[in-house]
N, C-alpha and C. Protein backbone atom coordinates (compact mmCIF):
# COMPACT_ATOMS: atom_id res chain seq x y z
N UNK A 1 -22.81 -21.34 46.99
CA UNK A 1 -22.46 -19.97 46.68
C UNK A 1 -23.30 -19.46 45.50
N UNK A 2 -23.62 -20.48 44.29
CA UNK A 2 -24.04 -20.07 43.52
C UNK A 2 -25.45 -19.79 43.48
N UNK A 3 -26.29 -20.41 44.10
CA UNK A 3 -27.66 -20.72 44.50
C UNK A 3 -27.99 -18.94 45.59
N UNK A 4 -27.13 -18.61 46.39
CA UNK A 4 -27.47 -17.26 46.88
C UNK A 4 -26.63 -16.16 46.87
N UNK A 5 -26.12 -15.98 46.06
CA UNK A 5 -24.75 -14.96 45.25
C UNK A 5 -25.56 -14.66 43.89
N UNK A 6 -24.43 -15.55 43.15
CA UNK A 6 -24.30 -15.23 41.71
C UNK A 6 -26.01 -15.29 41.09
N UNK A 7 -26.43 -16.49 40.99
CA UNK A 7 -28.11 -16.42 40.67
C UNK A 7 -29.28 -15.74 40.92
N UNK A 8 -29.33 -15.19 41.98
CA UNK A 8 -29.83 -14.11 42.17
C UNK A 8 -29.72 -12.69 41.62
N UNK A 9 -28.57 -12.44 41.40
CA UNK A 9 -27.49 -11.22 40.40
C UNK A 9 -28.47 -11.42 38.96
N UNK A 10 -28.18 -12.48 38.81
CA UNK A 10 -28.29 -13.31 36.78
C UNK A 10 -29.70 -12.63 36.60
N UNK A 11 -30.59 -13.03 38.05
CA UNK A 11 -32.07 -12.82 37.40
C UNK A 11 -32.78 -11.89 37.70
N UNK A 12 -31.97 -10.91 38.47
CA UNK A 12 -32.43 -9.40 38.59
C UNK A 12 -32.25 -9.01 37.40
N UNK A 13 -30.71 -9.61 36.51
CA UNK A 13 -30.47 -9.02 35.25
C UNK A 13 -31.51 -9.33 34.09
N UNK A 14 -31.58 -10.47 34.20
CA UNK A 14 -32.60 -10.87 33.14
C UNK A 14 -33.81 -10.30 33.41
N UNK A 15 -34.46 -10.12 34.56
CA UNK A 15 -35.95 -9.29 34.73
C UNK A 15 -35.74 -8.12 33.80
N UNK A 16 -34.63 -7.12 34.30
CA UNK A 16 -35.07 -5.76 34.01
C UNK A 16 -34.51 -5.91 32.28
N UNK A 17 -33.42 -6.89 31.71
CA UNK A 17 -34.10 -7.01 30.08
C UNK A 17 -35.00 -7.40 29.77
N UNK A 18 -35.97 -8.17 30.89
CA UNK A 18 -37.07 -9.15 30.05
C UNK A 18 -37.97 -7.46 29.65
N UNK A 19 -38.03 -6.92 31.07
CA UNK A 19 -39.01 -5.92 31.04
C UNK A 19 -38.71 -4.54 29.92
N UNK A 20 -37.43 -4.52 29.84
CA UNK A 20 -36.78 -3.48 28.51
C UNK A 20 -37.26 -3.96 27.03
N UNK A 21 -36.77 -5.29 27.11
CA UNK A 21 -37.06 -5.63 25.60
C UNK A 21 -38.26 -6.27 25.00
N UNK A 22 -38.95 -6.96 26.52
CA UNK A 22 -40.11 -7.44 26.43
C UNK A 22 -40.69 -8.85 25.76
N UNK A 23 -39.40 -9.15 25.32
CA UNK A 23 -38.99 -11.03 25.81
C UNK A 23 -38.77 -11.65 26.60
N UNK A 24 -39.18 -12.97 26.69
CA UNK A 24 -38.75 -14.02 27.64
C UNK A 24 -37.59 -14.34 27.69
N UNK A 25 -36.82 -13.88 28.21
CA UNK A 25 -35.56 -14.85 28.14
C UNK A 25 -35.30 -15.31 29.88
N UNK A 26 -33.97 -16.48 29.77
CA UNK A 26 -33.88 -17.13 30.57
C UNK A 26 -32.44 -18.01 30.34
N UNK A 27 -31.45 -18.00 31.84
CA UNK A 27 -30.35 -17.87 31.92
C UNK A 27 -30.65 -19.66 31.53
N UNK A 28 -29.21 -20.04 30.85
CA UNK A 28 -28.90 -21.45 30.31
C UNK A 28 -27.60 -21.74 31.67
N UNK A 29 -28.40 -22.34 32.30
CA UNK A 29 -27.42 -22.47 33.60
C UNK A 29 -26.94 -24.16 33.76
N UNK A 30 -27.55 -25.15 32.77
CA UNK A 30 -27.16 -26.14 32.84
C UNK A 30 -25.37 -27.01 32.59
N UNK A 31 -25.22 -25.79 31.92
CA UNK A 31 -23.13 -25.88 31.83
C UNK A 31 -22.68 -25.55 32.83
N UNK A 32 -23.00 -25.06 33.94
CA UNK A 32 -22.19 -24.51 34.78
C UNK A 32 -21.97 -25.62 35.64
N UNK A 33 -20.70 -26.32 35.71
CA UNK A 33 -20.50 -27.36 36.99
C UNK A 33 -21.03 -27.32 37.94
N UNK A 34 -21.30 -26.52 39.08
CA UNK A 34 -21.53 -25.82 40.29
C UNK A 34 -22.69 -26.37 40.82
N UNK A 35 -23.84 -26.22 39.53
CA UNK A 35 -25.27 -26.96 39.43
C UNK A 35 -25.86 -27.77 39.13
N UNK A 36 -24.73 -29.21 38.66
CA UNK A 36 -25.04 -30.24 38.08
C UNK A 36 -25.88 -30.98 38.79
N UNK A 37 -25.64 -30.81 40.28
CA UNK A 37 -26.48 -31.40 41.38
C UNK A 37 -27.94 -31.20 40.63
N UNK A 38 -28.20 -30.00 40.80
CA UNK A 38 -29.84 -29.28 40.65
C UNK A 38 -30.17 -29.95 38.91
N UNK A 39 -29.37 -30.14 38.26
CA UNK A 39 -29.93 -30.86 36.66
C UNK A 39 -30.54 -32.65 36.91
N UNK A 40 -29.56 -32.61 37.51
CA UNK A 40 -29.73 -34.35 37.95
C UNK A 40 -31.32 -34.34 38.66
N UNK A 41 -31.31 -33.41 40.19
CA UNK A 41 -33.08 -33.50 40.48
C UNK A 41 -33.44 -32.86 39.69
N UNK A 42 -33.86 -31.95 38.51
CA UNK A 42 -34.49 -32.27 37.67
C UNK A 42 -35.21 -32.82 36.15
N UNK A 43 -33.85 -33.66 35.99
CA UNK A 43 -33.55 -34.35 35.43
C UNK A 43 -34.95 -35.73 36.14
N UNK A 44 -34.80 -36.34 37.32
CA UNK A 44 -35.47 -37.56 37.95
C UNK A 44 -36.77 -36.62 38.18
N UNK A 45 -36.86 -35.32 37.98
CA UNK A 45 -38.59 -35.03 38.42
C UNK A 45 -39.24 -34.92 36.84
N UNK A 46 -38.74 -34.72 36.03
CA UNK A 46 -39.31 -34.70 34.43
C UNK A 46 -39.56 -36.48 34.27
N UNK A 47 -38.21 -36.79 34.66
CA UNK A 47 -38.37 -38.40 34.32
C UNK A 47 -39.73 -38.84 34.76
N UNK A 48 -39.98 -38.91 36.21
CA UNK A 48 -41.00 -39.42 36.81
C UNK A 48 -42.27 -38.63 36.73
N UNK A 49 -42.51 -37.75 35.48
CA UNK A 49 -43.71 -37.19 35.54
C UNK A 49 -44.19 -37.33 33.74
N UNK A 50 -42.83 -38.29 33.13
CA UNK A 50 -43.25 -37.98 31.56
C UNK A 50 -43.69 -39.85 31.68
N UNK A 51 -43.30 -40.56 33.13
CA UNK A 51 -43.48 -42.28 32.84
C UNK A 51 -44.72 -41.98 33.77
N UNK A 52 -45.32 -41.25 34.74
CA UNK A 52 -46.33 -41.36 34.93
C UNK A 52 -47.43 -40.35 34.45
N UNK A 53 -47.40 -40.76 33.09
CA UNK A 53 -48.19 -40.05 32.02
C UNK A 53 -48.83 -38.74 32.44
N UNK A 54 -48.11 -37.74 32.68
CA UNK A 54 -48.56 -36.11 33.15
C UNK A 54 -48.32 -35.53 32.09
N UNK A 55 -47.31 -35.74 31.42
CA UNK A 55 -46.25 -35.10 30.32
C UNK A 55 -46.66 -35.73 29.52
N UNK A 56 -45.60 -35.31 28.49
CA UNK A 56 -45.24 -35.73 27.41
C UNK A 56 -43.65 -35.45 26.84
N UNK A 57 -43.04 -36.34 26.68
CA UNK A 57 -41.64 -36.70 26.47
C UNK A 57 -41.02 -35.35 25.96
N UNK A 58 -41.61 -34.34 25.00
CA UNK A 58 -41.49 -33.24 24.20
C UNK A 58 -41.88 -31.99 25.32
N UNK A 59 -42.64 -32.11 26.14
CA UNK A 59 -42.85 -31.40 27.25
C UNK A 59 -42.28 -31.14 28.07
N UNK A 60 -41.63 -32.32 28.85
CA UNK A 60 -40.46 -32.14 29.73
C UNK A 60 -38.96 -31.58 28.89
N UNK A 61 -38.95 -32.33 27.50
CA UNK A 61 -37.72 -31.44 26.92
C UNK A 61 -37.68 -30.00 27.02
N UNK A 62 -38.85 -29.81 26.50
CA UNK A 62 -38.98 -27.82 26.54
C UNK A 62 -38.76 -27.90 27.62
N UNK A 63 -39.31 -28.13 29.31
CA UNK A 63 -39.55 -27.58 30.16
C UNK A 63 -37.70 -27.56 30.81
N UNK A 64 -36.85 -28.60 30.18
CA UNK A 64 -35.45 -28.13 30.09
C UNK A 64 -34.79 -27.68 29.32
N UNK A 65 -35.49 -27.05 28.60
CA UNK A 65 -35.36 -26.33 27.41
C UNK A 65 -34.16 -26.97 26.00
N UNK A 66 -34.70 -27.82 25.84
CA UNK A 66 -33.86 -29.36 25.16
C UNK A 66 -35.03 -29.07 23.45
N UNK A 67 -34.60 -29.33 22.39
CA UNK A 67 -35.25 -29.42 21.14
C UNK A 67 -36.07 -30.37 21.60
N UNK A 68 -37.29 -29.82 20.72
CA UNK A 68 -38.15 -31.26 20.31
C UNK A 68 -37.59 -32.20 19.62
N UNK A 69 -38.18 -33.58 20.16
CA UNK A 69 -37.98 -34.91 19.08
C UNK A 69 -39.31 -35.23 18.16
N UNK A 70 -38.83 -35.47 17.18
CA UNK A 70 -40.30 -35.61 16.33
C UNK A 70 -40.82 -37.31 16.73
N UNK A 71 -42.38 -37.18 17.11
CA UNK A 71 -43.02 -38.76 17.37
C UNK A 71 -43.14 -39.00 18.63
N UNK A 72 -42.43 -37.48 19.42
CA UNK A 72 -42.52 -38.22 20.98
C UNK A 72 -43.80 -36.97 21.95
N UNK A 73 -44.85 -36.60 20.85
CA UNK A 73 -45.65 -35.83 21.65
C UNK A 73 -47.11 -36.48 22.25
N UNK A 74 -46.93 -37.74 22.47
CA UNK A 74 -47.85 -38.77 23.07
C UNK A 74 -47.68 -39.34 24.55
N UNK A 75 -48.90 -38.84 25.07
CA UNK A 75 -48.54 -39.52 26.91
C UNK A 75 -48.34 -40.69 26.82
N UNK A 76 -47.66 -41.24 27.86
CA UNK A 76 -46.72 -42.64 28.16
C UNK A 76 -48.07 -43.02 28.84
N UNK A 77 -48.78 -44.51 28.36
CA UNK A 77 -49.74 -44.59 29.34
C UNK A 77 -48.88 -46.19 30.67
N UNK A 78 -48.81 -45.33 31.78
CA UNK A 78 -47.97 -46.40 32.13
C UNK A 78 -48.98 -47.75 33.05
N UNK A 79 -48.26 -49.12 32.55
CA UNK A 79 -48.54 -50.37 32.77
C UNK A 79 -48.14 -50.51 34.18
N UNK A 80 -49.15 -50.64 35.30
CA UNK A 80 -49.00 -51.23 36.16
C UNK A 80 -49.51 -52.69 36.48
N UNK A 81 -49.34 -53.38 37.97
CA UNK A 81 -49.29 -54.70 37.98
C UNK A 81 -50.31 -55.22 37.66
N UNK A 82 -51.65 -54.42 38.23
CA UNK A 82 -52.65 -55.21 38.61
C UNK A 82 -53.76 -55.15 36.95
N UNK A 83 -52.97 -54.50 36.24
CA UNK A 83 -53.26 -54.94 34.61
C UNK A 83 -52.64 -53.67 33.87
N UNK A 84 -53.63 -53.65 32.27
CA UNK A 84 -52.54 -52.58 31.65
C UNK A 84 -53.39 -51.20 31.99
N UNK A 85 -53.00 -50.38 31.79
CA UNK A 85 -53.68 -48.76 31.97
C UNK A 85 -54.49 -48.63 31.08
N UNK A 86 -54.16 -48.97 29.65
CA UNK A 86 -55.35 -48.69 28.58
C UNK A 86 -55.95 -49.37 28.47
N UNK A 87 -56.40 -50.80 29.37
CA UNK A 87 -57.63 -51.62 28.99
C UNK A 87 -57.23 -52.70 29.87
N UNK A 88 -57.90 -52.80 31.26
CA UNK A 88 -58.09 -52.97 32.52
C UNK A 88 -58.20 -54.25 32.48
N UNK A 89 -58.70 -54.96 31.46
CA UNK A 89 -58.97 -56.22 31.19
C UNK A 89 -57.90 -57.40 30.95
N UNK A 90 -56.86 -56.32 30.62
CA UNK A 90 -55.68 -57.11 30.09
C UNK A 90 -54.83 -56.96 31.58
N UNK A 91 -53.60 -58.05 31.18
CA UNK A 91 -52.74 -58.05 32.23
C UNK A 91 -53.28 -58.19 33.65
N UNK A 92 -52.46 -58.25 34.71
CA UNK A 92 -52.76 -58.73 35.95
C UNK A 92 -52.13 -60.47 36.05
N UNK A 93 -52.85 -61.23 37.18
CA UNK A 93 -52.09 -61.69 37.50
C UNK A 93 -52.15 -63.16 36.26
N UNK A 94 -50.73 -64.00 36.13
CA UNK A 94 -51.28 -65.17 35.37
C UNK A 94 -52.27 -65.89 35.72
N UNK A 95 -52.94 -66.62 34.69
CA UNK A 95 -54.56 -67.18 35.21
C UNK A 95 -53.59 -68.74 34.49
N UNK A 96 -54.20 -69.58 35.44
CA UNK A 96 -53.69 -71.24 35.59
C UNK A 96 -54.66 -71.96 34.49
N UNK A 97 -53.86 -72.95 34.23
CA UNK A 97 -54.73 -73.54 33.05
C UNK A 97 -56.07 -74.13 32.96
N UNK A 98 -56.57 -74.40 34.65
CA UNK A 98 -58.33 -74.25 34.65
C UNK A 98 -58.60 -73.13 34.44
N UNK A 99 -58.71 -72.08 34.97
CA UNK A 99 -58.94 -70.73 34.50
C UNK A 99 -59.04 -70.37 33.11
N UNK A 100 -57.88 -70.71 32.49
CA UNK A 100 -58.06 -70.13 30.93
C UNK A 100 -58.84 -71.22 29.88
N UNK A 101 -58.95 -72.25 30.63
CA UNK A 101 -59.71 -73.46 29.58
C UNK A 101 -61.56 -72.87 30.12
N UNK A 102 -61.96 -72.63 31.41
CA UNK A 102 -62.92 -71.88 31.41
C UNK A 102 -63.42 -70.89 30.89
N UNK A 103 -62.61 -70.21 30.97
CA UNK A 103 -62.56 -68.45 30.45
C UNK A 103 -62.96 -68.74 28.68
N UNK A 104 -62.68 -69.76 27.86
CA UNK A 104 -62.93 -70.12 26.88
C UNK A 104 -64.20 -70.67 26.30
């Protein structure tokens, strides 16, 4: 109901103040029970875009319009299997103890 009723109403309203007063504003719709569904997916699409380093932890807050945290405006560089992300050399798979007595 709320998704093609009431929300639609909210942001005709907010257009024609944005366009009167000539601020951005924008409805805080995350209290409303009704839509907790819609916080949760985007809640898991910020998640999965601030661990696969797109974002930044402070980025996705704004983009739910959440305060900044101070220290968290650095991309996540994320560690996958086949070694680490920031230096390719590292990590991957364990190397057996001929291997590392060579490698030496």
């Amino acid at each position: 109901m709320y998704q093609e009723t009431v929300l639609p109403l909210v942001r005709k309203v907010i257009n024609g103040l944005e366009r009167y007063f000539g601020y951005d504003l924008a409805a805080v719709l995350e209290d409303l029970s009704p839509l907790q569904p819609e916080l949760e997916d985007k809640a898991k699409y910020y998640s999965t875009l601030v661990n696969g380093g797109i974002l930044t932890p402070n980025e996705a807050r704004e983009a739910l319009r959440l305060e900044k945290i101070d220290g968290h405006d650095d991309i996540r560089i994320p560690a996958n299997v086949a070694g680490s992300a920031g230096n390719p050399s590292e990590g991957g798979k364990p190397q057996d103890e001929e291997e590392e007595e060579n490698n030496e």
